[in-house]
N, C-alpha and C. Protein backbone atom coordinates (compact mmCIF):
# COMPACT_ATOMS: atom_id res chain seq x y z
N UNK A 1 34.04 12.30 45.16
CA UNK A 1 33.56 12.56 43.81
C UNK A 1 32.67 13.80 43.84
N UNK A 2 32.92 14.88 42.97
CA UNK A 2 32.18 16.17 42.97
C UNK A 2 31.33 16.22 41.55
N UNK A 3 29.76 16.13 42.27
CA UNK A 3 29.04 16.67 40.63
C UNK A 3 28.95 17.46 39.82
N UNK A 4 29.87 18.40 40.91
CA UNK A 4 30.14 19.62 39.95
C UNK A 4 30.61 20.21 38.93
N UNK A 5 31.78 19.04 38.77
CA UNK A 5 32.80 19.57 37.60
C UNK A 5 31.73 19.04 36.83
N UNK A 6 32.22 19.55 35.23
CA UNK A 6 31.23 19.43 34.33
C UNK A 6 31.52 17.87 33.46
N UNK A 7 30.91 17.20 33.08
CA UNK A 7 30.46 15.91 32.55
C UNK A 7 29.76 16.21 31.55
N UNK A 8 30.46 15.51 30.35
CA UNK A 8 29.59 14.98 28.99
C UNK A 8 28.57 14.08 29.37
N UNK A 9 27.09 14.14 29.04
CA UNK A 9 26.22 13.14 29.32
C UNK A 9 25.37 13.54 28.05
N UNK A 10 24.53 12.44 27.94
CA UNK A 10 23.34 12.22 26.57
C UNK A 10 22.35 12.24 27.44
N UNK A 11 21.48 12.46 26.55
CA UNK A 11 20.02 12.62 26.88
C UNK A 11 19.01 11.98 25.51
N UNK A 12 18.07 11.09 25.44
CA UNK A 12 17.36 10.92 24.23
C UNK A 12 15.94 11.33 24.71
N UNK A 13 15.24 11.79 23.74
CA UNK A 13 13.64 11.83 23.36
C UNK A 13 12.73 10.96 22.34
N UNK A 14 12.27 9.83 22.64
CA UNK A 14 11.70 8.97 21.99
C UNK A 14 9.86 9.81 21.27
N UNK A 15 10.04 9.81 20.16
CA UNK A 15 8.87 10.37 19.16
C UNK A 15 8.83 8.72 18.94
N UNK A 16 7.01 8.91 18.07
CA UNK A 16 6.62 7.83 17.55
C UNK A 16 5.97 8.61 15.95
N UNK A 17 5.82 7.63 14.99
CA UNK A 17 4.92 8.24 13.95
C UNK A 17 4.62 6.95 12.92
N UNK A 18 3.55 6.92 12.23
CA UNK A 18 3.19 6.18 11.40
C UNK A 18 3.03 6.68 9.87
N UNK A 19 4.00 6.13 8.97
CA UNK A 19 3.78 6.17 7.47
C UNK A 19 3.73 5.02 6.73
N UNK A 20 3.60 5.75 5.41
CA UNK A 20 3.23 4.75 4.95
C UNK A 20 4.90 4.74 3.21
N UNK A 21 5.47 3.94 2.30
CA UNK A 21 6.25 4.50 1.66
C UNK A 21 6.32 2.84 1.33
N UNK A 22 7.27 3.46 0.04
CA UNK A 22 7.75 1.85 -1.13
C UNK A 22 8.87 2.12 -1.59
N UNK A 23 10.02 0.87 -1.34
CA UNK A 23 11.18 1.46 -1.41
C UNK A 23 11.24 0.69 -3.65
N UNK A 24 11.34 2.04 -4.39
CA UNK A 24 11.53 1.23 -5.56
C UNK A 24 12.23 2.57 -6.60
N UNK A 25 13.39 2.04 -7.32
CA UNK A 25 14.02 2.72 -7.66
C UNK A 25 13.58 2.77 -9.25
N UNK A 26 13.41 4.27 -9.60
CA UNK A 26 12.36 4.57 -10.83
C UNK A 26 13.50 4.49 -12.00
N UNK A 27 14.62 4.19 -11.75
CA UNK A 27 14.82 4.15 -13.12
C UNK A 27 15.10 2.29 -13.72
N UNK A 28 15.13 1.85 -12.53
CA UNK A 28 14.90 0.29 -12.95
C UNK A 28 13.44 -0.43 -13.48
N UNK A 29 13.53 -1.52 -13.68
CA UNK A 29 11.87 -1.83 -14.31
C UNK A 29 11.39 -2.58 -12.89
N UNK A 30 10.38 -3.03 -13.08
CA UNK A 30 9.79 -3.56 -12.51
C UNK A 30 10.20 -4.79 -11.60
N UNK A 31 10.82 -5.95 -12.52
CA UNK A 31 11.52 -7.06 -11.81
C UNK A 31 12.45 -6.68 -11.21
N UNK A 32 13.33 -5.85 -11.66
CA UNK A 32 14.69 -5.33 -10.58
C UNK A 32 14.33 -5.18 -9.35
N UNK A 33 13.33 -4.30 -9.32
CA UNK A 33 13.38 -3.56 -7.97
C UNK A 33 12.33 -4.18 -7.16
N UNK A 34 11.46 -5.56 -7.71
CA UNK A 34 11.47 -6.61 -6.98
C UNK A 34 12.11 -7.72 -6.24
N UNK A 35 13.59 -7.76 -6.85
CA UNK A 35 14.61 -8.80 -7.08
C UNK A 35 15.33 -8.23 -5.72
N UNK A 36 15.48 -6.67 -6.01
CA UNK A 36 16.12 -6.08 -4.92
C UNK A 36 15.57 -5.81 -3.55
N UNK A 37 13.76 -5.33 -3.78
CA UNK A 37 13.19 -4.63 -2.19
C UNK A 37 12.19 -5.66 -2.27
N UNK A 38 11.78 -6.53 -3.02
CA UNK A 38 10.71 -7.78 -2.24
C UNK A 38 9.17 -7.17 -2.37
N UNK A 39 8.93 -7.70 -0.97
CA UNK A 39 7.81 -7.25 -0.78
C UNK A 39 7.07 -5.47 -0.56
N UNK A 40 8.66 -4.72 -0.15
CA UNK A 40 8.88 -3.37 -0.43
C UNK A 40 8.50 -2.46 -1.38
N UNK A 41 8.51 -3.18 -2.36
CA UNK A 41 8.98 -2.53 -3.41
C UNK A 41 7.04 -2.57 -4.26
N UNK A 42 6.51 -2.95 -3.24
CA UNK A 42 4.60 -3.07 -3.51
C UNK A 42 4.12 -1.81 -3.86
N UNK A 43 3.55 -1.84 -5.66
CA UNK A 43 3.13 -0.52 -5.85
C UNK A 43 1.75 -0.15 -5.24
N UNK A 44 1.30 -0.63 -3.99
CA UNK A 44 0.17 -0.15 -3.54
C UNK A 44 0.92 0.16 -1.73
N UNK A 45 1.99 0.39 -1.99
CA UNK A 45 2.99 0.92 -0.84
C UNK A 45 2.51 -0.16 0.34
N UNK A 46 3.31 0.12 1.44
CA UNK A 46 3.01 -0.73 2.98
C UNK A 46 3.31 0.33 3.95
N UNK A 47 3.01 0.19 4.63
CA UNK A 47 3.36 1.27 6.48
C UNK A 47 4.09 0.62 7.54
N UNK A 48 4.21 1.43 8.16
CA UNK A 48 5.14 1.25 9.34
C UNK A 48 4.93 2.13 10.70
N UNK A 49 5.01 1.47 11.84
CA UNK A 49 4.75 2.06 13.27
C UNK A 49 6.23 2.71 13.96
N UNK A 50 6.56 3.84 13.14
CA UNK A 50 8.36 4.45 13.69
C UNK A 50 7.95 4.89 14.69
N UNK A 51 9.48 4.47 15.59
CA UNK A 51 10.17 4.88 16.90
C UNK A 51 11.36 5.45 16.35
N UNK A 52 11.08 6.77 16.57
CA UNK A 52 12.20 8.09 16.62
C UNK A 52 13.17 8.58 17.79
N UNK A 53 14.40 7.93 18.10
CA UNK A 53 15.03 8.15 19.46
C UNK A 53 16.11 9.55 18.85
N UNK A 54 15.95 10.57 19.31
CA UNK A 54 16.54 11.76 19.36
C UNK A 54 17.80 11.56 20.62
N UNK A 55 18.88 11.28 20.59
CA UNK A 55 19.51 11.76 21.28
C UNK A 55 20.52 12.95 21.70
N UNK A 56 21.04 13.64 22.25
CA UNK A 56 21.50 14.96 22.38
C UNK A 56 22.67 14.78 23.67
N UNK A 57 23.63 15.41 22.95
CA UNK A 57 25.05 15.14 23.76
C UNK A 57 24.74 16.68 24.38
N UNK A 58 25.53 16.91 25.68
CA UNK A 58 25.88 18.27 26.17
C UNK A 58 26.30 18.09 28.16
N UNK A 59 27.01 18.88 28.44
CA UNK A 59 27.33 19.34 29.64
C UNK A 59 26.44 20.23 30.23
N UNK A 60 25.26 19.31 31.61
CA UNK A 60 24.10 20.18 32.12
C UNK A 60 24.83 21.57 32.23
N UNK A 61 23.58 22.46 32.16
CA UNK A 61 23.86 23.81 32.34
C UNK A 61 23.78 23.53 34.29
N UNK A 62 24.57 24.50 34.56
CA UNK A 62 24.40 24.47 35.78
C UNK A 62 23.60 24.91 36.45
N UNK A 63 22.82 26.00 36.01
CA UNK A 63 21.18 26.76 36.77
C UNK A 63 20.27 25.85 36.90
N UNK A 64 20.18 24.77 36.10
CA UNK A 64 18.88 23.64 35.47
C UNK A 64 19.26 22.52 36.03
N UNK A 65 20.90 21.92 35.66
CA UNK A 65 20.64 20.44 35.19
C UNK A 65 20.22 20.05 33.97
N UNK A 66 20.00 20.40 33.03
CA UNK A 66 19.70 20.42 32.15
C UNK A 66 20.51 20.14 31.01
N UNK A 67 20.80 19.45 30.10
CA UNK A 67 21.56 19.49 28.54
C UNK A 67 20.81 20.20 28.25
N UNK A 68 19.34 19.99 27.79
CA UNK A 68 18.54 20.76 26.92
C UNK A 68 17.28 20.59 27.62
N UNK A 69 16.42 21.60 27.84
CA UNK A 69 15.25 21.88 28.20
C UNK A 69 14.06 20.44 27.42
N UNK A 70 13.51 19.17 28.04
CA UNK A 70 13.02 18.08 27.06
C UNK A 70 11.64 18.82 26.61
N UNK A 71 10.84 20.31 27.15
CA UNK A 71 9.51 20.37 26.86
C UNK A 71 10.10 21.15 25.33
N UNK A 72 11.18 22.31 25.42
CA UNK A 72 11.52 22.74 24.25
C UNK A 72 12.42 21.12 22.81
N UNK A 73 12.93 20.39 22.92
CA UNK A 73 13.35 19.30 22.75
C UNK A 73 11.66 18.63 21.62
N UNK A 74 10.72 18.17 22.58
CA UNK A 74 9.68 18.13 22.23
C UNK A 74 9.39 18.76 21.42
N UNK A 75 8.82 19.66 21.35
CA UNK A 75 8.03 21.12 20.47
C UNK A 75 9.19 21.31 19.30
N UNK A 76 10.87 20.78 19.23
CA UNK A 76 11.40 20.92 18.06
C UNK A 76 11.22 19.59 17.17
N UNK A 77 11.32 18.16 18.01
CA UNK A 77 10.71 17.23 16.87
C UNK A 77 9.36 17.24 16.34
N UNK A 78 8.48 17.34 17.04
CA UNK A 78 7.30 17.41 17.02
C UNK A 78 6.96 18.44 15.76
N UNK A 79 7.45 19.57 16.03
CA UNK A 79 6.96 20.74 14.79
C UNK A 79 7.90 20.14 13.34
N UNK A 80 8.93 19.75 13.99
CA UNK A 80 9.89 20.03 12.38
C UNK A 80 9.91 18.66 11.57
N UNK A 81 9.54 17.53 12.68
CA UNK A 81 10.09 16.16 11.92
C UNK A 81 8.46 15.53 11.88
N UNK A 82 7.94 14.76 13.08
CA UNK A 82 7.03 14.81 13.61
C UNK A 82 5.49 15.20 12.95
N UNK A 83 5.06 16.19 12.85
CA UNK A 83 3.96 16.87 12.36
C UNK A 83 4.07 16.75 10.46
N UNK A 84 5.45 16.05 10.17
CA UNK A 84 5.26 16.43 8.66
C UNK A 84 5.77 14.79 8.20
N UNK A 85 5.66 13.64 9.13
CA UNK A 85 6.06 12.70 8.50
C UNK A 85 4.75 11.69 9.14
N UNK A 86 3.93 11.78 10.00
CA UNK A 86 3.07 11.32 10.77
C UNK A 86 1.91 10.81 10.16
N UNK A 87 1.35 9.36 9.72
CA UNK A 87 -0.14 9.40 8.56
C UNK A 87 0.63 10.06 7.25
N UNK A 88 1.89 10.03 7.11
CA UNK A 88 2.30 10.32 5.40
C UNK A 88 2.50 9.17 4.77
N UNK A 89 2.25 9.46 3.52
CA UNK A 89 3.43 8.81 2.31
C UNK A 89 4.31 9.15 2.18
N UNK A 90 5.90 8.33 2.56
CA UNK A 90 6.91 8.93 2.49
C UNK A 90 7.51 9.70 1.48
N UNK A 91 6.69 8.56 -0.23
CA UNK A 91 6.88 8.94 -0.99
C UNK A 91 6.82 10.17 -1.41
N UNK A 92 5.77 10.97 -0.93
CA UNK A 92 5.14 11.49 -2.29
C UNK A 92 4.46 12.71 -1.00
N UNK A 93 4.27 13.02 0.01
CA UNK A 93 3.64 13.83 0.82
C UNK A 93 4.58 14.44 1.98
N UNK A 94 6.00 14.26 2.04
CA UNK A 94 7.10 14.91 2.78
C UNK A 94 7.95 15.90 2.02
N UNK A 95 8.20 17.04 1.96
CA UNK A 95 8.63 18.13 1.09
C UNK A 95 10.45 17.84 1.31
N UNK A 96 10.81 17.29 2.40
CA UNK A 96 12.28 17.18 2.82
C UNK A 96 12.34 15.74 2.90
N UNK A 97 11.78 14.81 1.78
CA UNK A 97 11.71 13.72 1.36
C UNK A 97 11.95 13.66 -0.64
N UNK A 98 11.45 14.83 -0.58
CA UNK A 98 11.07 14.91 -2.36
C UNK A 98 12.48 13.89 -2.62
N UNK A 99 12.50 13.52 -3.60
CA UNK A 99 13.17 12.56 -4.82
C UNK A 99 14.25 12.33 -4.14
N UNK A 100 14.04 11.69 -3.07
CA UNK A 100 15.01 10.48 -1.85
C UNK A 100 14.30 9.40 -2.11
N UNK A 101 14.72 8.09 -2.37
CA UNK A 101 14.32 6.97 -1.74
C UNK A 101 14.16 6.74 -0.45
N UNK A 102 12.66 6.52 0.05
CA UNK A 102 12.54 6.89 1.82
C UNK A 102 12.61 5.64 2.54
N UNK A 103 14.27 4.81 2.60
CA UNK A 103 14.74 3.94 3.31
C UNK A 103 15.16 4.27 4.66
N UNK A 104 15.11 3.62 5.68
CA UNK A 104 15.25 4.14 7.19
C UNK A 104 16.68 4.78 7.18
N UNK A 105 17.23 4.32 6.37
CA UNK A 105 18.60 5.08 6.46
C UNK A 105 19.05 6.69 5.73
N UNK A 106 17.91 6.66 4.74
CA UNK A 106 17.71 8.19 3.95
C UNK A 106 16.85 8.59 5.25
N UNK A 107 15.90 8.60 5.17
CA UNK A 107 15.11 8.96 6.53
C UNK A 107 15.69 9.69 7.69
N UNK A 108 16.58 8.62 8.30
CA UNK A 108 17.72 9.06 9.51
C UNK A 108 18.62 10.23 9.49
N UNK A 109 19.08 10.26 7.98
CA UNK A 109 19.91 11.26 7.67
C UNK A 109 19.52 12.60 7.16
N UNK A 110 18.27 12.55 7.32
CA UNK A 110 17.22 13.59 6.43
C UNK A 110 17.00 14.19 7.80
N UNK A 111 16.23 13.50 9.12
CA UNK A 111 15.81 14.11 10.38
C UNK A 111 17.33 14.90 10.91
N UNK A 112 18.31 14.58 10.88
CA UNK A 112 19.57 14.71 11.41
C UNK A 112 19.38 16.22 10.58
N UNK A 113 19.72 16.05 9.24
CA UNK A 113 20.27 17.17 8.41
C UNK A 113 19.12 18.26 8.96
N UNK A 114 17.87 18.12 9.72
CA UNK A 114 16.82 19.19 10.06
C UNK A 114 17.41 19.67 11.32
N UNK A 115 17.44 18.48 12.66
CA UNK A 115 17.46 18.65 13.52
C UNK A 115 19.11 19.28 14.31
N UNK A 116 19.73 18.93 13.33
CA UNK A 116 21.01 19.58 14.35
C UNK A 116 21.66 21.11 14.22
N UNK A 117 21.33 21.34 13.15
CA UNK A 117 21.17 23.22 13.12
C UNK A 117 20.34 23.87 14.07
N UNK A 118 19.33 23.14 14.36
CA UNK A 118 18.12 23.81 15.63
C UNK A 118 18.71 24.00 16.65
N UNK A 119 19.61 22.92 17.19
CA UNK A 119 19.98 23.09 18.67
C UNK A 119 20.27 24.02 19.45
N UNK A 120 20.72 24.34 20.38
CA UNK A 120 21.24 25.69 21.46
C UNK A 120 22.48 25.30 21.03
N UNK A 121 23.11 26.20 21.19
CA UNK A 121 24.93 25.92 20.64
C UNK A 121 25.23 25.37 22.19
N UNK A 122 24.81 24.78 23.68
CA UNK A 122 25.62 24.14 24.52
C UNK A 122 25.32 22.78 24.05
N UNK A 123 24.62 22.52 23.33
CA UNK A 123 24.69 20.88 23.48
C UNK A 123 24.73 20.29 21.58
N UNK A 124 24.43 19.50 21.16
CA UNK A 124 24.42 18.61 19.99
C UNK A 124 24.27 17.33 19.97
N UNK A 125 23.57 17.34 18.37
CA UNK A 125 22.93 16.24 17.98
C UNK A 125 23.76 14.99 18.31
N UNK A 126 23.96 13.85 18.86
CA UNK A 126 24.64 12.69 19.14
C UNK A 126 23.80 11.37 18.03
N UNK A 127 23.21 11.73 18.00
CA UNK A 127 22.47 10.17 17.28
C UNK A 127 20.97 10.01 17.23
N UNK A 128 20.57 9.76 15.70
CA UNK A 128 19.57 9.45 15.55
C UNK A 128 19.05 7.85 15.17
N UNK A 129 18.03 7.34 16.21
CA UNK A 129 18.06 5.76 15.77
C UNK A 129 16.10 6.02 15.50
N UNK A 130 16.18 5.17 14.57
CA UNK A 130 15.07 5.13 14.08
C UNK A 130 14.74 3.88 13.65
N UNK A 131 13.46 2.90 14.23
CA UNK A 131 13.12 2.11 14.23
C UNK A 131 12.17 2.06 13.08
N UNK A 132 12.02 1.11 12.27
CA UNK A 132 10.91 1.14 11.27
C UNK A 132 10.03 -0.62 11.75
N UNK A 133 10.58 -1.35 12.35
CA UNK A 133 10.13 -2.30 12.82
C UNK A 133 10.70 -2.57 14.42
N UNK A 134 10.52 -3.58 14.61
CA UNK A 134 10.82 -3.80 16.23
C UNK A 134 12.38 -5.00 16.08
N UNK A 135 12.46 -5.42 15.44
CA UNK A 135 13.74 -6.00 14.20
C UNK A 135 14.64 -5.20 13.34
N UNK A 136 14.33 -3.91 12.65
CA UNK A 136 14.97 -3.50 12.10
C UNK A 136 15.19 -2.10 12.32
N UNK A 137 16.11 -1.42 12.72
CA UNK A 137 16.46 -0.27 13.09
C UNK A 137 17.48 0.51 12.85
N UNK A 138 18.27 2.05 12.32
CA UNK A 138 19.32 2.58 12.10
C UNK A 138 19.38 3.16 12.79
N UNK A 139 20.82 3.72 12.88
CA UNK A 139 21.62 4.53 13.84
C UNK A 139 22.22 5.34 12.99
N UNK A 140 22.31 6.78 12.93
CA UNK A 140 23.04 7.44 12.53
C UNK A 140 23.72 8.54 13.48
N UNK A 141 25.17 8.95 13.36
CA UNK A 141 26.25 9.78 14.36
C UNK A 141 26.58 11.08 13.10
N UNK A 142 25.65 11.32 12.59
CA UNK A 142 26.70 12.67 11.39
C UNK A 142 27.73 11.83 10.82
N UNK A 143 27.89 11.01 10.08
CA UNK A 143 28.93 11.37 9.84
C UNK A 143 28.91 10.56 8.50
């Protein structure tokens, strides 16, 4: 077996961040969007302790080993996703949140739609899973 030939492999980067958001849809009244999000749907909002798993498909470069450099990796969630969702209101204090309902699954697809234009063209975005509880979690593949 030779390590040399080249191999598809993943790589993830686990971010953490804490917000705060209420899932309630403004053009329904009040009971609806109790009926529908529960305890969610609390107009004095609730928070959450997110686990952000970044993963990244690519064939190591061969100088490195490397898919993607994890200190540069870092410094792209961190600045772009990271630093602007961290101690927020999802609602109402994320600019690439504006007039989304900020459900883990809008969420997922929102970090994706940032993060996979950034990449180095050898590797790509594979999957974003994002935990909003230790029970409840999404996965998103693009698609």
């Amino acid at each position: 077996m030779s390590i040399n030939r080249p191999r598809t492999l993943y790589i993830t980067r686990k971010e953490h961040f804490n917000a705060a958001h209420k899932l309630y849809n403004p053009t329904w009244d009040k009971e609806h969007n109790e009926s529908v999000f529960g305890k969610c749907a609390n107009e004095y909002w609730h928070g959450h302790n997110f686990d952000l798993y970044v993963t990244i498909k690519g064939i190591p470069n061969p100088d490195t080993g490397f898919i993607i450099d994890l200190k540069y990796l870092k410094k792209l969630i961190n600045t772009n996703i990271i630093d602007k969702l961290d101690h927020k209101n999802l609602n109402t204090d994320v600019d690439f949140l504006s007039g989304i309902l900020p459900s883990i699954e809008n969420v997922s697809v929102a970090i994706w739609d940032i993060l996979s234009p950034l990449l180095p063209e050898n590797c790509s975005l594979h999957k974003i899973t994002l935990y909003e509880t230790e029970r409840n979690f999404v996965e998103y593949r693009g698609e």
